[in-house]
C-alpha atoms as a PDB file:
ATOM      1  CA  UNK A   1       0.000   0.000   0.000  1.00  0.00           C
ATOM      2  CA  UNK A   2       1.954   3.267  -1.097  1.00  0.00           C
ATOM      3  CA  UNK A   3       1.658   6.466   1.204  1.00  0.00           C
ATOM      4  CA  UNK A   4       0.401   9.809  -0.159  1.00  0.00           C
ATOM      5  CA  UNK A   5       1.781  13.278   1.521  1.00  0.00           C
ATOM      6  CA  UNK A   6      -0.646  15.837   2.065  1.00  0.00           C
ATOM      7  CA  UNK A   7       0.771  18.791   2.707  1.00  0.00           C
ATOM      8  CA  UNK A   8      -0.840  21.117   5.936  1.00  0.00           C
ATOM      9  CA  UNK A   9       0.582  24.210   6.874  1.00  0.00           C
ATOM     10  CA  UNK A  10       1.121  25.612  11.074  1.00  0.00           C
ATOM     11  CA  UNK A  11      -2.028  27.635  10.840  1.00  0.00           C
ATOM     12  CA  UNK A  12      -4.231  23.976   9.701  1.00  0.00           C
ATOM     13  CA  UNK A  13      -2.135  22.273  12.266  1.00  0.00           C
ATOM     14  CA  UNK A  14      -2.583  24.724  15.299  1.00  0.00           C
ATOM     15  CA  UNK A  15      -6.753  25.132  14.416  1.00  0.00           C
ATOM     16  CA  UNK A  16      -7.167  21.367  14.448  1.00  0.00           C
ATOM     17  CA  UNK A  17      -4.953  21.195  17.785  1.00  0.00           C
ATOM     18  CA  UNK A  18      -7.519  23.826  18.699  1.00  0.00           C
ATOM     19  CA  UNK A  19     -10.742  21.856  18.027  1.00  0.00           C
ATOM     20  CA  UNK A  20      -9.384  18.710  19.632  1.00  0.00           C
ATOM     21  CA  UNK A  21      -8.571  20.582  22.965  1.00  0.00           C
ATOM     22  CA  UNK A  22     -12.154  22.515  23.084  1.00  0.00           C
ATOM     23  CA  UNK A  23     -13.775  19.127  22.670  1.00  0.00           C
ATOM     24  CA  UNK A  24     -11.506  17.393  25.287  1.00  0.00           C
ATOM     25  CA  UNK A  25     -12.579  19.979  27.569  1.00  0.00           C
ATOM     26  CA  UNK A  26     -15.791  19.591  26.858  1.00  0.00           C
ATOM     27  CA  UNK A  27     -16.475  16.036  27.634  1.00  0.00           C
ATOM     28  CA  UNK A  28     -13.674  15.616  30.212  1.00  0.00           C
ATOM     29  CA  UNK A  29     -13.308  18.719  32.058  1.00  0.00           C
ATOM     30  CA  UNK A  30     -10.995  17.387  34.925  1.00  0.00           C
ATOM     31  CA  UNK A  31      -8.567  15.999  32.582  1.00  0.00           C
ATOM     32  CA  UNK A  32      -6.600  19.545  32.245  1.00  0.00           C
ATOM     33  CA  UNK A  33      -5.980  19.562  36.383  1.00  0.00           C
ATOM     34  CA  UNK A  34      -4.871  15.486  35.381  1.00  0.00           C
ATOM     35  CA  UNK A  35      -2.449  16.917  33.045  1.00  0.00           C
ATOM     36  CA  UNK A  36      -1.392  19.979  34.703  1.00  0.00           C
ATOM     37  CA  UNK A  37      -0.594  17.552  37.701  1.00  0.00           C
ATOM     38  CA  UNK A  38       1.289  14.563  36.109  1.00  0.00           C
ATOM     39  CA  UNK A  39       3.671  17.725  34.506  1.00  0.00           C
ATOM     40  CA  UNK A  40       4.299  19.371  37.879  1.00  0.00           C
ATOM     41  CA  UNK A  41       4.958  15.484  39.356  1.00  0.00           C
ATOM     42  CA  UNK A  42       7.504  14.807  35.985  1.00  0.00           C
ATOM     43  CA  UNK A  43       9.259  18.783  36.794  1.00  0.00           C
ATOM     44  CA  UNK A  44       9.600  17.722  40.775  1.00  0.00           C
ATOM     45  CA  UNK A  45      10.994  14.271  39.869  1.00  0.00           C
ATOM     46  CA  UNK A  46      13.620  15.517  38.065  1.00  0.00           C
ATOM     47  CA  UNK A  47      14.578  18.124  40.240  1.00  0.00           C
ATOM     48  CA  UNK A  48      14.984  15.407  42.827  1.00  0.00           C
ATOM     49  CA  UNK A  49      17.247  13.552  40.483  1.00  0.00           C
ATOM     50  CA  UNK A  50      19.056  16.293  39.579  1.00  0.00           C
ATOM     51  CA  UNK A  51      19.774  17.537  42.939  1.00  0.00           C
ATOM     52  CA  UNK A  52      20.376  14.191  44.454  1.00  0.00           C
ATOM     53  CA  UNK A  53      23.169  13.987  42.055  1.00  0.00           C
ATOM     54  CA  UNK A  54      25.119  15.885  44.176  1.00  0.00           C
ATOM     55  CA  UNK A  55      23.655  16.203  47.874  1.00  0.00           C
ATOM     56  CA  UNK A  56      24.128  14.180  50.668  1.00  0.00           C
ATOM     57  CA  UNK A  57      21.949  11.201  51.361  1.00  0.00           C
ATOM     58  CA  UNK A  58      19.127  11.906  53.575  1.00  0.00           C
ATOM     59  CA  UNK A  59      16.948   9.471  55.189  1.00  0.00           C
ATOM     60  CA  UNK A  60      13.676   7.544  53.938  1.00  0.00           C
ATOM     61  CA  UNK A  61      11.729   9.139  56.199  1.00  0.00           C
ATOM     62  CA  UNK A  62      12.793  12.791  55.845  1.00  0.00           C
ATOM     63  CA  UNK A  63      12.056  11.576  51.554  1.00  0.00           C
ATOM     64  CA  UNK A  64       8.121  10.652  52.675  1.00  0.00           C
ATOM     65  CA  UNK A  65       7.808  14.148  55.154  1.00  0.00           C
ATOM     66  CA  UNK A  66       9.022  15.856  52.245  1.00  0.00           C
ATOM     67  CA  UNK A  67       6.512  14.049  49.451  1.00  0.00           C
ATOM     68  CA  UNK A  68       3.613  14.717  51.804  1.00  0.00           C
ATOM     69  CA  UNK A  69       4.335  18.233  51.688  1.00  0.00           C
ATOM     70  CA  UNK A  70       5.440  18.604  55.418  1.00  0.00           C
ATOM     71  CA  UNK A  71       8.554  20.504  54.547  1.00  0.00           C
END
């Protein structure tokens, strides 16, 4: 089966990334705070990693006071 190119330009491309979202939000209006939080999650994580590259170990404990927000 060959593949045909069709070509689309930003402005096609951004509009139909456009439509998608407004109709995501539509019928699933919690999924933004989903993604929103899963990001945030993904930007701490590798924070973590990156500082824990070179900082001292701490303890497990002082890891789970920290992750429940009891800084």
């Amino acid at each position: 089966m060959a593949r045909t190119t069709v070509p689309i330009d930003d402005r096609q491309i951004k509009q139909a990334v456009k439509e998608v979202l407004r109709e995501k939000f539509a019928h699933d209006p919690e999924w933004l705070r989903e993604v929103v939080a899963e990001v945030l999650e993904d930007m701490a994580m590798a924070k973590a990693i990156r500082l824990g590259r070179t900082s001292m170990f701490v303890s497990r404990a002082e890891v789970f006071r920290m992750l429940d927000g009891k800084e």
